[in-house]
Protein backbone atom coordinates (compact mmCIF):
# COMPACT_ATOMS: atom_id res chain seq x y z
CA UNK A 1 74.46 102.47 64.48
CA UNK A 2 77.16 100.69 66.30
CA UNK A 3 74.85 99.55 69.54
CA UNK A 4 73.18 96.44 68.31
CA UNK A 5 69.34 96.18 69.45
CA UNK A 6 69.88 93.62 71.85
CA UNK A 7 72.02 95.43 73.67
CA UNK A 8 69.79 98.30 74.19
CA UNK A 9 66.92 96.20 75.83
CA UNK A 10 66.16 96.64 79.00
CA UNK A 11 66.24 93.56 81.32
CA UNK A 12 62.75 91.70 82.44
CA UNK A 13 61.56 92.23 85.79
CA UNK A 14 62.39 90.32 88.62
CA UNK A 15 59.77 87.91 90.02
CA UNK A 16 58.18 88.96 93.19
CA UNK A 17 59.80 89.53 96.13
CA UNK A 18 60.37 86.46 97.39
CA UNK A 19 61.10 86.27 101.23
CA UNK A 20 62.70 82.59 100.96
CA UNK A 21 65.15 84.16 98.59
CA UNK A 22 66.25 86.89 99.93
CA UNK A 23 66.48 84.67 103.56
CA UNK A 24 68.65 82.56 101.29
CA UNK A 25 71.10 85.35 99.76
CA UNK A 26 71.47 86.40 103.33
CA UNK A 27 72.61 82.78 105.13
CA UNK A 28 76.19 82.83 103.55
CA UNK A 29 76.88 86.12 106.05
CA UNK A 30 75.43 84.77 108.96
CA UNK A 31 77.32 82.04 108.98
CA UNK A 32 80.41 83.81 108.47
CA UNK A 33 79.74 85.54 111.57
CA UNK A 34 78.81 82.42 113.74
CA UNK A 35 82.15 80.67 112.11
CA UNK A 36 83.79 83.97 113.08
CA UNK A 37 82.41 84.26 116.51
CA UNK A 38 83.48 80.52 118.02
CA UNK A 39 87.00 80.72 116.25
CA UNK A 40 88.08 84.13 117.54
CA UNK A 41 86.17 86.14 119.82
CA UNK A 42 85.08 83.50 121.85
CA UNK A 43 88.54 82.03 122.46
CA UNK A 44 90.02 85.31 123.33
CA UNK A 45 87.11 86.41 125.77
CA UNK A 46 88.07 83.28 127.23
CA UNK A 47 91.76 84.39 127.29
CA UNK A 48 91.10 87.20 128.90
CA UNK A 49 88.84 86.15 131.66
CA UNK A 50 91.98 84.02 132.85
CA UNK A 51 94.40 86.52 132.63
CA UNK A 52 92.12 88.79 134.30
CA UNK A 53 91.45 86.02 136.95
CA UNK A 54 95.40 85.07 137.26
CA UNK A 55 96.02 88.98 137.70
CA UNK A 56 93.62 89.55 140.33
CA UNK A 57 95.23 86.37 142.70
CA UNK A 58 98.87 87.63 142.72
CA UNK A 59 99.96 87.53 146.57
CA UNK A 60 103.37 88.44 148.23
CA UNK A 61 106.07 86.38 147.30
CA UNK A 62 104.53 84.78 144.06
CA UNK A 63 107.06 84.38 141.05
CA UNK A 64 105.94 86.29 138.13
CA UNK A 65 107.22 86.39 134.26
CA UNK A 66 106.39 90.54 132.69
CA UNK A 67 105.34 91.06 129.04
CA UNK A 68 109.21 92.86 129.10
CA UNK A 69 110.65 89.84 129.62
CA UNK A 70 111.21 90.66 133.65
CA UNK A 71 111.40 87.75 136.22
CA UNK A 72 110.91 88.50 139.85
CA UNK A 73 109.21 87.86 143.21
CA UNK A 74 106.30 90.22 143.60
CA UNK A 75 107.21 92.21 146.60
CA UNK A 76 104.13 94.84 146.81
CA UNK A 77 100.33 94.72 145.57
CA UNK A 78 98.90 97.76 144.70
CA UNK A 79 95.32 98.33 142.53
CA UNK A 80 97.30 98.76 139.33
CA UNK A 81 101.06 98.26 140.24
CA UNK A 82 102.69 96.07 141.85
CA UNK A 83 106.42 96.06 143.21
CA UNK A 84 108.95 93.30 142.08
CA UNK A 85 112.25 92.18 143.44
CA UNK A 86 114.16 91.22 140.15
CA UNK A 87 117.97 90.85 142.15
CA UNK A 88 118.86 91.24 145.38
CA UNK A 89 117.98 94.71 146.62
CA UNK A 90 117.05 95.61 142.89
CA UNK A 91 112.79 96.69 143.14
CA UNK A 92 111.09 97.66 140.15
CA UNK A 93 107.92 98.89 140.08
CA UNK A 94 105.38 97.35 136.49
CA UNK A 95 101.54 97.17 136.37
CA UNK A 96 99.71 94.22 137.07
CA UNK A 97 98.29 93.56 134.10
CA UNK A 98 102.12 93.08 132.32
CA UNK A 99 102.17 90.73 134.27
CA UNK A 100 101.71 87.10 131.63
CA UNK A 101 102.62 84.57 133.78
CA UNK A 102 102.84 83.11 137.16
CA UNK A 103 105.88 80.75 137.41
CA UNK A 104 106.09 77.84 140.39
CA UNK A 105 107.66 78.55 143.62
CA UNK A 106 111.49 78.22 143.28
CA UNK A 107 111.94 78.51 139.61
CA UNK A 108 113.95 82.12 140.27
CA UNK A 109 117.43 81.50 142.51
């Protein structure tokens, strides 16, 4: 009554599956991914192979920069801690891996 006929026809069949096509449809995602991959994962794997590398060479008497904010002369090396002098007489015991930057010799008085 209200539904005209063309409305209530069913829609034609697709052509055959088509392998090409469906390849085609499936291109815009894979590039996503690659575009994905070199702007962010790879950079930060990178990242984090220094950090890991610039964590692992602390030695006595390096100046170090914390996450926290923390400047001090690394004191003690442990596996996961290590001790820092951060004033005279004043110790304080952080992990290594808070540990963001190594600063040059001489930059703490």
């Amino acid at each position: 009554m209200f539904i005209s006929s063309a409305f209530a026809q069913t829609a034609p069949a697709a052509a055959g599956g088509d392998m090409s096509s469906s390849l085609m449809s499936m291109l815009p995602l894979v590039l996503m991914f690659v575009v994905l991959y070199f702007v962010m994962i790879r950079p930060q794997m990178k990242r984090q192979k220094e950090h890991r590398a610039m964590i692992d060479a602390l030695a006595k008497g390096d100046e170090v920069a914390t996450a926290g904010g923390l400047l001090g002369k690394v004191t003690k090396l442990d596996d996961l801690y290590l001790g820092m002098e951060v004033a005279g007489g004043v110790e304080v015991r952080v992990q290594r891996s808070a540990v963001v930057q190594v600063l040059p010799k001489g930059t703490i008085k």
